[in-house]
Protein backbone atom coordinates (compact mmCIF):
# COMPACT_ATOMS: atom_id res chain seq x y z
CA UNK A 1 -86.77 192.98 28.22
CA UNK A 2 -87.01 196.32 26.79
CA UNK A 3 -85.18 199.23 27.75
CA UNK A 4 -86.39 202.30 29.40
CA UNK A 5 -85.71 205.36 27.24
CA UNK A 6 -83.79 207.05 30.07
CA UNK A 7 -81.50 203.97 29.44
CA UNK A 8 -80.23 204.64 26.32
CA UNK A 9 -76.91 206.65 25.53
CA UNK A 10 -77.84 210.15 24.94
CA UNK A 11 -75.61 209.68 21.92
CA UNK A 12 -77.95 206.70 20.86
CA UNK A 13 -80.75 208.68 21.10
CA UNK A 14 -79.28 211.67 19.11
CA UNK A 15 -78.17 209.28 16.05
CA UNK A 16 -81.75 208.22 16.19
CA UNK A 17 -83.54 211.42 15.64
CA UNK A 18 -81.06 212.52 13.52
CA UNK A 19 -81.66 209.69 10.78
CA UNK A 20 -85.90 210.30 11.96
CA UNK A 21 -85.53 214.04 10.51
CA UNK A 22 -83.28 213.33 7.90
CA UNK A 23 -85.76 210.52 6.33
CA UNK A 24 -88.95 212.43 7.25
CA UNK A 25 -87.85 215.78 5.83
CA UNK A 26 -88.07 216.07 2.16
CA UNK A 27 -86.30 218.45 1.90
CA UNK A 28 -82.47 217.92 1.53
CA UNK A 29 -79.34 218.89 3.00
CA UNK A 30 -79.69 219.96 6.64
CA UNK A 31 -76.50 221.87 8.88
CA UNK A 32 -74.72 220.80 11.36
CA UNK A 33 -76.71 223.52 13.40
CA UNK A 34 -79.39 223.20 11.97
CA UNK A 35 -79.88 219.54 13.42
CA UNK A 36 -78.02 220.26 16.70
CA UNK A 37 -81.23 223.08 17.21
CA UNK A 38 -83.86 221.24 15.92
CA UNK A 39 -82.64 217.77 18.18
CA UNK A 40 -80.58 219.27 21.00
CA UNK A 41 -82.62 218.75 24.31
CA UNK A 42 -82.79 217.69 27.89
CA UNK A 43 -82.06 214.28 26.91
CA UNK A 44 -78.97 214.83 24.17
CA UNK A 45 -77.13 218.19 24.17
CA UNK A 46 -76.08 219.67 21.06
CA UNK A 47 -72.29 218.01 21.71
CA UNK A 48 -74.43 214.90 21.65
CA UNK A 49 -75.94 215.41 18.38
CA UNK A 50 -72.79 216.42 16.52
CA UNK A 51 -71.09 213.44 17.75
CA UNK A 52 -74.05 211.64 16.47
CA UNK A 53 -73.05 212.96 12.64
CA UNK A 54 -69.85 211.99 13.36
CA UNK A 55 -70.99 208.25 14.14
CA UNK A 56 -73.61 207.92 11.53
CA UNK A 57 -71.14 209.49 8.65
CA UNK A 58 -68.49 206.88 9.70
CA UNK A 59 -71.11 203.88 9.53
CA UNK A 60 -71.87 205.46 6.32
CA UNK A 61 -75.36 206.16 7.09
CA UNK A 62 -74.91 210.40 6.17
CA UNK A 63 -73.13 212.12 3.75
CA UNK A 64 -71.22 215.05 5.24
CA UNK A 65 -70.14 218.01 2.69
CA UNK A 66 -68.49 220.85 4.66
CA UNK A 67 -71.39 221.64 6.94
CA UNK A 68 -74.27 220.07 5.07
CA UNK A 69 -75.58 216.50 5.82
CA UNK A 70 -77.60 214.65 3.97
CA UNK A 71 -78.93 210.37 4.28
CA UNK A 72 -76.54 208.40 2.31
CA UNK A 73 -78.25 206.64 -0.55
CA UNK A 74 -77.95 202.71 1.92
CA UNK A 75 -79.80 205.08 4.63
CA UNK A 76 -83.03 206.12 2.24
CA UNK A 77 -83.28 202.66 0.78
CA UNK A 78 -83.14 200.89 4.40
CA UNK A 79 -85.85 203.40 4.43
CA UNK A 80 -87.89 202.65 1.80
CA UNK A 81 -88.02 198.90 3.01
CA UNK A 82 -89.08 199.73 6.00
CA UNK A 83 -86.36 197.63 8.18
């Protein structure tokens, strides 16, 4: 049974589209507010999308220099493999 979008953890959804623009966008390193505008929304706030970073850099999925964040080099070849 699938979930319903409204569902899912705002957090969930956050770590989502933050890996989506990370991947999609070529170009390379995005802010911390520069995500938390482009993502923050009715259905993750900002707080949600910087807790996001915070997940995804401890699974090792981002790289996080001061305020820059970039895909870690697992995340782009997951990627490329399409999984």
């Amino acid at each position: 049974m699938q979930r319903e979008r409204s569902d899912i953890e705002p957090i969930a959804i956050a770590e989502e589209a933050v890996m989506i623009v990370l991947l999609e966008d070529c170009r390379d390193p995005w802010t911390h507010a520069e995500l938390q505008r482009m993502i923050g929304s009715r259905m993750c706030s900002e707080d949600d999308v910087c807790d996001a970073i915070g997940h995804l850099h401890a699974s090792g999925l981002v790289n996080v220099t001061g305020e820059l964040i970039t895909p870690s080099r697992a995340a782009r070849r997951m990627d490329e493999l399409e999984i």
